[in-house]
N, C-alpha and C. Protein backbone atom coordinates (compact mmCIF):
# COMPACT_ATOMS: atom_id res chain seq x y z
N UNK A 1 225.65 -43.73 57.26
CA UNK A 1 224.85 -44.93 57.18
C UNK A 1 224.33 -45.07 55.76
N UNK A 2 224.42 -46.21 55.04
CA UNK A 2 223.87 -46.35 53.66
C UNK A 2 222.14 -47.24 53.91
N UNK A 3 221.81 -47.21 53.24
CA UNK A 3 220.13 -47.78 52.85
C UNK A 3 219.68 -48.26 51.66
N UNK A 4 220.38 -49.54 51.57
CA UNK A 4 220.02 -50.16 50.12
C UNK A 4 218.76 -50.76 50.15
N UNK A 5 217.96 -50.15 49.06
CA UNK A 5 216.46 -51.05 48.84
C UNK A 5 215.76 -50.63 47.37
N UNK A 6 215.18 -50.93 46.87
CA UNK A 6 214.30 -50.29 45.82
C UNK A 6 213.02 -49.39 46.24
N UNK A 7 212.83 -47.88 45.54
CA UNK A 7 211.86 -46.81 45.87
C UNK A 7 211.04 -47.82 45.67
N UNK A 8 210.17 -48.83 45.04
CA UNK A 8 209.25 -48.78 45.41
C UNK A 8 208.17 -49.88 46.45
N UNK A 9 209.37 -50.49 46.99
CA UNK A 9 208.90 -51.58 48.05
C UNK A 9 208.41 -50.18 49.10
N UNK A 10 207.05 -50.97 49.60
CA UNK A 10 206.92 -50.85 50.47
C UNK A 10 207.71 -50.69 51.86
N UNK A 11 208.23 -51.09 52.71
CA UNK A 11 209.07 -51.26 53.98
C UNK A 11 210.69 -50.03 53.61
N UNK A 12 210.82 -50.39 52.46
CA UNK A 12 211.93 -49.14 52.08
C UNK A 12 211.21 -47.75 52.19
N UNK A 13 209.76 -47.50 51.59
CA UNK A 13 209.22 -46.45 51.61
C UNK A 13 209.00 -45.85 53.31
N UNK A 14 208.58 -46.87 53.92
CA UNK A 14 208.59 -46.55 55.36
C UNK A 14 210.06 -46.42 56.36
N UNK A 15 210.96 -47.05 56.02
CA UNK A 15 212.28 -46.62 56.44
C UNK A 15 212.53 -45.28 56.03
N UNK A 16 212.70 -45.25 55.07
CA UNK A 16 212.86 -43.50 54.86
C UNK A 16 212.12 -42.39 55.17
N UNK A 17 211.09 -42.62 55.36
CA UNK A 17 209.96 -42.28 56.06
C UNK A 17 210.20 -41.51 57.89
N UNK A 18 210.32 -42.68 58.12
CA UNK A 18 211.34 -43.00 59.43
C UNK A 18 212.48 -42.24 59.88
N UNK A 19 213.48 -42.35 59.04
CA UNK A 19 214.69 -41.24 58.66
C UNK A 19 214.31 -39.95 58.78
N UNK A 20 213.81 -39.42 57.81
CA UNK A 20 213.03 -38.11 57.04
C UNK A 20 212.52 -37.56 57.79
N UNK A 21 211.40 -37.98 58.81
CA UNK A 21 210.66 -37.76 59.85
C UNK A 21 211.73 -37.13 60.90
N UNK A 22 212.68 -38.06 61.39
CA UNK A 22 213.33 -37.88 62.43
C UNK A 22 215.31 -37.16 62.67
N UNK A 23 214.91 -37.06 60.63
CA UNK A 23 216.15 -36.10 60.90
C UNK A 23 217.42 -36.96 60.64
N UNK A 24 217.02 -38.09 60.43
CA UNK A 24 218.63 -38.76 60.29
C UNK A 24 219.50 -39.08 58.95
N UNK A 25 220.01 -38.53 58.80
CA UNK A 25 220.86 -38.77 57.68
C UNK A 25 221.32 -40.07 57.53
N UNK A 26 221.26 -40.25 55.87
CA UNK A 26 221.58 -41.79 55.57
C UNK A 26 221.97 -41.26 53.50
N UNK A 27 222.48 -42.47 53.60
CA UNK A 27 222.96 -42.38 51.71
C UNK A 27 221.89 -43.69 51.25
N UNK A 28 221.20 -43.44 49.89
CA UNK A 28 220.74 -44.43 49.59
C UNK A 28 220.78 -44.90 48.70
N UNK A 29 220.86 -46.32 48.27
CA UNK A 29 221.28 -47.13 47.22
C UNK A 29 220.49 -48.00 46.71
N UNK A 30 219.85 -47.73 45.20
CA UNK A 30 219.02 -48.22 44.93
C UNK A 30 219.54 -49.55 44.57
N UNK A 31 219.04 -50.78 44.66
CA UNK A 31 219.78 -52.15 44.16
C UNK A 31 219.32 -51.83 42.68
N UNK A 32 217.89 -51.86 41.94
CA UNK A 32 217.78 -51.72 40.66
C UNK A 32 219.00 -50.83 39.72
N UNK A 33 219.24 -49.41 40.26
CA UNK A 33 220.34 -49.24 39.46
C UNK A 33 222.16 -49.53 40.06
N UNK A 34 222.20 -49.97 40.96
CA UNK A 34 223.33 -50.30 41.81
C UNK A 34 223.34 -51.88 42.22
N UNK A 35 223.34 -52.67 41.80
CA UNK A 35 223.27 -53.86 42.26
C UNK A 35 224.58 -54.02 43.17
N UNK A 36 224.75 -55.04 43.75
CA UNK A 36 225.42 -55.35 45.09
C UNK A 36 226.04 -56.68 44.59
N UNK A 37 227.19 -56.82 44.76
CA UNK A 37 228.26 -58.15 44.24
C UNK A 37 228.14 -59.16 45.79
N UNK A 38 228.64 -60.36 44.98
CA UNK A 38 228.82 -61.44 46.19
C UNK A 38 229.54 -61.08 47.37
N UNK A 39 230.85 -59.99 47.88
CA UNK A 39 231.32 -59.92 48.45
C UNK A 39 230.45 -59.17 49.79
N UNK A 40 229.85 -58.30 49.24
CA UNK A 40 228.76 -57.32 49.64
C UNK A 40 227.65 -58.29 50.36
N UNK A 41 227.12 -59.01 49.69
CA UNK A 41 226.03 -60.48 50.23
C UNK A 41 227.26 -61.30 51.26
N UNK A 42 228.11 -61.35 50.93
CA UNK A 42 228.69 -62.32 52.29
C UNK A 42 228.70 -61.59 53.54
N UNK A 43 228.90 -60.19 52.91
CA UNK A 43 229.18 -59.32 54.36
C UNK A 43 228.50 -59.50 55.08
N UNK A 44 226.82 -59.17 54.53
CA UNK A 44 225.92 -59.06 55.13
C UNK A 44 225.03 -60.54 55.80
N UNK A 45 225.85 -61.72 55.03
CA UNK A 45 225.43 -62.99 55.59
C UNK A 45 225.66 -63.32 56.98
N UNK A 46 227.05 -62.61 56.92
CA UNK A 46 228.04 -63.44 58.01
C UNK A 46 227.36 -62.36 59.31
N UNK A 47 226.89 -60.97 59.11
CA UNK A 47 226.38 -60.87 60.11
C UNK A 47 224.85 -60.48 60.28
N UNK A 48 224.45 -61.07 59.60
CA UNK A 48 222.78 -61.17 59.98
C UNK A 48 222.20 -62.75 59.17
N UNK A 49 222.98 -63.69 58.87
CA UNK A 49 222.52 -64.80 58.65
C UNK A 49 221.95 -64.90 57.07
N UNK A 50 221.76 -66.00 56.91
CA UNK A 50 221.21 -65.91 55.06
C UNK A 50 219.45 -66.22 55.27
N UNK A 51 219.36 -66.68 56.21
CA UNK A 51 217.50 -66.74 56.03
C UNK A 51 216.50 -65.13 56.62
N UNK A 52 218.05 -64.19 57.30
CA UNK A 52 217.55 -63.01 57.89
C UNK A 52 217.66 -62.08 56.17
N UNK A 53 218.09 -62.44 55.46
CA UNK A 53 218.58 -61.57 54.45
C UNK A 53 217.85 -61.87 53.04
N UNK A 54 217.53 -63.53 52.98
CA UNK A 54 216.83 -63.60 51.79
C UNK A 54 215.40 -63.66 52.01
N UNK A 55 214.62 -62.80 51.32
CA UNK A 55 213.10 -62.48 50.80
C UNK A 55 212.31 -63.59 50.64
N UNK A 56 211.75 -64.72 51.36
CA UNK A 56 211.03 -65.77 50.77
C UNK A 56 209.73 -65.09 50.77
N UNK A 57 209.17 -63.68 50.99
CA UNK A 57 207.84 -63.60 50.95
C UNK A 57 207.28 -62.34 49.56
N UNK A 58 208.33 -62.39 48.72
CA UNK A 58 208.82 -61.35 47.93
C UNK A 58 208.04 -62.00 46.09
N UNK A 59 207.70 -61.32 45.75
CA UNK A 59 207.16 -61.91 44.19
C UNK A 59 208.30 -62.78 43.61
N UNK A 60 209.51 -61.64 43.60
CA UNK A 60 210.71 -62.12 42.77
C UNK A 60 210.70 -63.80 43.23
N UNK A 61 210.91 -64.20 44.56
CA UNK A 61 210.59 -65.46 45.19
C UNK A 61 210.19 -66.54 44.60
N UNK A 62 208.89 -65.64 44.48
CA UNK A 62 207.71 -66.95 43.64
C UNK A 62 208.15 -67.49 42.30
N UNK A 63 207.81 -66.15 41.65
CA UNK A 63 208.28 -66.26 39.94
C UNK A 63 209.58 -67.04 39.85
N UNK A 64 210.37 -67.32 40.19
CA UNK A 64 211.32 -67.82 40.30
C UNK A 64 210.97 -69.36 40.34
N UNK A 65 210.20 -69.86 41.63
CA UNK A 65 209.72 -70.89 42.26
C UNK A 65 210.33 -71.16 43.16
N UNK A 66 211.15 -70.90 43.74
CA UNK A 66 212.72 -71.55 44.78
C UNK A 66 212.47 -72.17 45.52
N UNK A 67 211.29 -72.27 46.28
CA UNK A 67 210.68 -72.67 47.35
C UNK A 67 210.64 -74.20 46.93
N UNK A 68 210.11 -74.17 45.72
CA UNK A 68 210.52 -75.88 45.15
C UNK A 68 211.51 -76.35 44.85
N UNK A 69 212.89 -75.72 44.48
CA UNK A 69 214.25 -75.60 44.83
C UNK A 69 215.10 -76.61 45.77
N UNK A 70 214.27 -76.17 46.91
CA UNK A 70 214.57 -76.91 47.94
C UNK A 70 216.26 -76.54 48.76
N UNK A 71 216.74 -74.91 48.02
CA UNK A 71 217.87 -74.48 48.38
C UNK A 71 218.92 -74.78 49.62
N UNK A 72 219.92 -75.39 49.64
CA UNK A 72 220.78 -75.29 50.26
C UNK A 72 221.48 -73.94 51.15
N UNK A 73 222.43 -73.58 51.88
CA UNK A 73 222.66 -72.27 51.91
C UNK A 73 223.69 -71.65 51.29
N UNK A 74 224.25 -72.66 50.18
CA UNK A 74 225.06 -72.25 49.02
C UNK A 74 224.14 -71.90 47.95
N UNK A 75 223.48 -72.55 47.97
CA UNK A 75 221.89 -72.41 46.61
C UNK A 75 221.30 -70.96 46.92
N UNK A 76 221.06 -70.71 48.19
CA UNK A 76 220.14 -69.37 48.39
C UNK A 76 221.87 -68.23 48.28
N UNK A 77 222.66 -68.42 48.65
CA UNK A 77 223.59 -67.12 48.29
C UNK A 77 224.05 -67.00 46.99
N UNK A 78 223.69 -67.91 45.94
CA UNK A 78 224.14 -67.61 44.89
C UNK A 78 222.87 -67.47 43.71
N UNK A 79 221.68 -67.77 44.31
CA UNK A 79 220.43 -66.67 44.07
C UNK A 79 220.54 -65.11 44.50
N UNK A 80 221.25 -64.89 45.47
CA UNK A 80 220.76 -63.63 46.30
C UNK A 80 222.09 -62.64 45.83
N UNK A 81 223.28 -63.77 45.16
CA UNK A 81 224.22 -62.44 44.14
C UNK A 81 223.70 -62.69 42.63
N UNK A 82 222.83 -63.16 42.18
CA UNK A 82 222.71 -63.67 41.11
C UNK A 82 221.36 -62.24 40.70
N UNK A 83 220.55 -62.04 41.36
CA UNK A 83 219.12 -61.64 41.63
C UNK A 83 218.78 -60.76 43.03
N UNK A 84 219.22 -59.62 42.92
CA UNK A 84 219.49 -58.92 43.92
C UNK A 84 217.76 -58.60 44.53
N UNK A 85 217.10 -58.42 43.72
CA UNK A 85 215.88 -58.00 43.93
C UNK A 85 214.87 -59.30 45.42
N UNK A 86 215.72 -60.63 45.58
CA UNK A 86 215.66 -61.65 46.18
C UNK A 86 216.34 -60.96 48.05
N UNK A 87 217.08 -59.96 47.87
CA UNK A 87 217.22 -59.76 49.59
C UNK A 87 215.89 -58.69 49.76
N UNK A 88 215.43 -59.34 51.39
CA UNK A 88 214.51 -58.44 51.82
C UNK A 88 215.27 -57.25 52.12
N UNK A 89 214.10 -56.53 52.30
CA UNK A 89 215.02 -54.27 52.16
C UNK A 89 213.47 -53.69 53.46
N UNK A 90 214.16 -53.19 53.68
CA UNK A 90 215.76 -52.56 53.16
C UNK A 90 217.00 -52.91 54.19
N UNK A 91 218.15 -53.02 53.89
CA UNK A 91 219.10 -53.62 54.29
C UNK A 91 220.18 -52.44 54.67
N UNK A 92 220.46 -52.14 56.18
CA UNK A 92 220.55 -50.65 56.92
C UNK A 92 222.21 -51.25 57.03
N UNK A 93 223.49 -50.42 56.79
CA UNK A 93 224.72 -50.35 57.26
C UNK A 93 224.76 -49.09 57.86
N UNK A 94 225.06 -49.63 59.95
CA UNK A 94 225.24 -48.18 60.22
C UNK A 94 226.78 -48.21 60.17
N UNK A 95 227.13 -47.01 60.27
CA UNK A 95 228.50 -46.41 60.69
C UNK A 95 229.36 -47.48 61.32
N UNK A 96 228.86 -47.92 62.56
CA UNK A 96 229.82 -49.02 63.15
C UNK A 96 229.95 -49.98 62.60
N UNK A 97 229.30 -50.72 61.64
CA UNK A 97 229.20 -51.96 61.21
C UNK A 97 228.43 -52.89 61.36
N UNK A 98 227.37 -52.56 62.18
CA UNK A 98 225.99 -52.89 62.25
C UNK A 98 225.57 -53.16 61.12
N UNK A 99 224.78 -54.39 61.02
CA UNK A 99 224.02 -53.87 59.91
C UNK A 99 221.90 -55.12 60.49
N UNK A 100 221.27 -54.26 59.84
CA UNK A 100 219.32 -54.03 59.84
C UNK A 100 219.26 -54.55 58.45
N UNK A 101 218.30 -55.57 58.68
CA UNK A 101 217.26 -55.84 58.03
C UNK A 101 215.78 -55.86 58.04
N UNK A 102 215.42 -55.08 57.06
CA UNK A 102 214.33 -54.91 57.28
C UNK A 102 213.42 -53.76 57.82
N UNK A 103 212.01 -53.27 57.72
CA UNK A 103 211.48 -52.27 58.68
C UNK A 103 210.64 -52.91 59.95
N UNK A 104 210.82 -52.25 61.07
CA UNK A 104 210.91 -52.87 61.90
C UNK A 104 210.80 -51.34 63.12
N UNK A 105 209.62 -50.22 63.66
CA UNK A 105 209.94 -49.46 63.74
C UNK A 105 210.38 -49.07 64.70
N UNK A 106 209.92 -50.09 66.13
CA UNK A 106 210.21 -50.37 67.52
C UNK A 106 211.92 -51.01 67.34
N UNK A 107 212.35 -51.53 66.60
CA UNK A 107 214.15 -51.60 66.44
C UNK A 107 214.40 -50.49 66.32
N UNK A 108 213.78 -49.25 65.10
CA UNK A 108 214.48 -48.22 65.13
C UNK A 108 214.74 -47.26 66.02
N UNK A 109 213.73 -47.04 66.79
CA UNK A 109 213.61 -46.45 67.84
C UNK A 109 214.73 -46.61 68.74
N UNK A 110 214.85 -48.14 69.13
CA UNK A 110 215.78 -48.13 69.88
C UNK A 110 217.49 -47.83 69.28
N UNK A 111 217.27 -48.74 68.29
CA UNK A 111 218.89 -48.20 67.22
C UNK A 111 219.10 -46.84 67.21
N UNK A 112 218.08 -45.84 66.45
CA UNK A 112 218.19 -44.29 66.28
C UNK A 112 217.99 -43.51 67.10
């Protein structure tokens, strides 16, 4: 299972947390030094949606302004390969092809 997010968000800190606690092995991928290409963002569009995946409550967000944007859902996926720091995290690929967004600890429970 991989675990892309940045050390120092919050919700990434508690996913691993989560993990760590309970023993589960995972690989993790920081987006700051690993960024993630468009192909990688479609993957994850097509199965968890683009409003489950992009961050509207995130600084990067603001500073940006997007919200005044008024984004399309071509507009928000080509922010979200453009500006990786824009998907909410952490963003979970299990083994099967599952893939989690987000912390969430009553999902994990049941997922792990």
């Amino acid at each position: 299972m991989k675990v892309y997010g940045i050390k120092t968000c919050g919700s990434v800190k508690k996913a691993l947390k989560f993990f760590n606690d309970n023993g589960i092995e995972y690989e993790f991928v920081d987006l700051k030094k690993t960024p993630v290409n468009c192909e990688k963002i479609d993957e994850w569009i097509e199965k968890v949606g683009i409003d489950t995946l992009l961050n509207t409550r995130g600084t990067k967000y603001r500073q940006l302004k997007l919200k005044e944007l008024n984004l399309d859902d071509n507009g928000k996926r080509e922010w979200l390969c453009k500006e990786n720091l824009l998907i909410k995290r952490p963003v979970i690929e299990l083994d099967n092809g599952d893939v989690i967004v987000g912390f969430d600890e009553e999902k994990y429970k049941e997922v792990f």
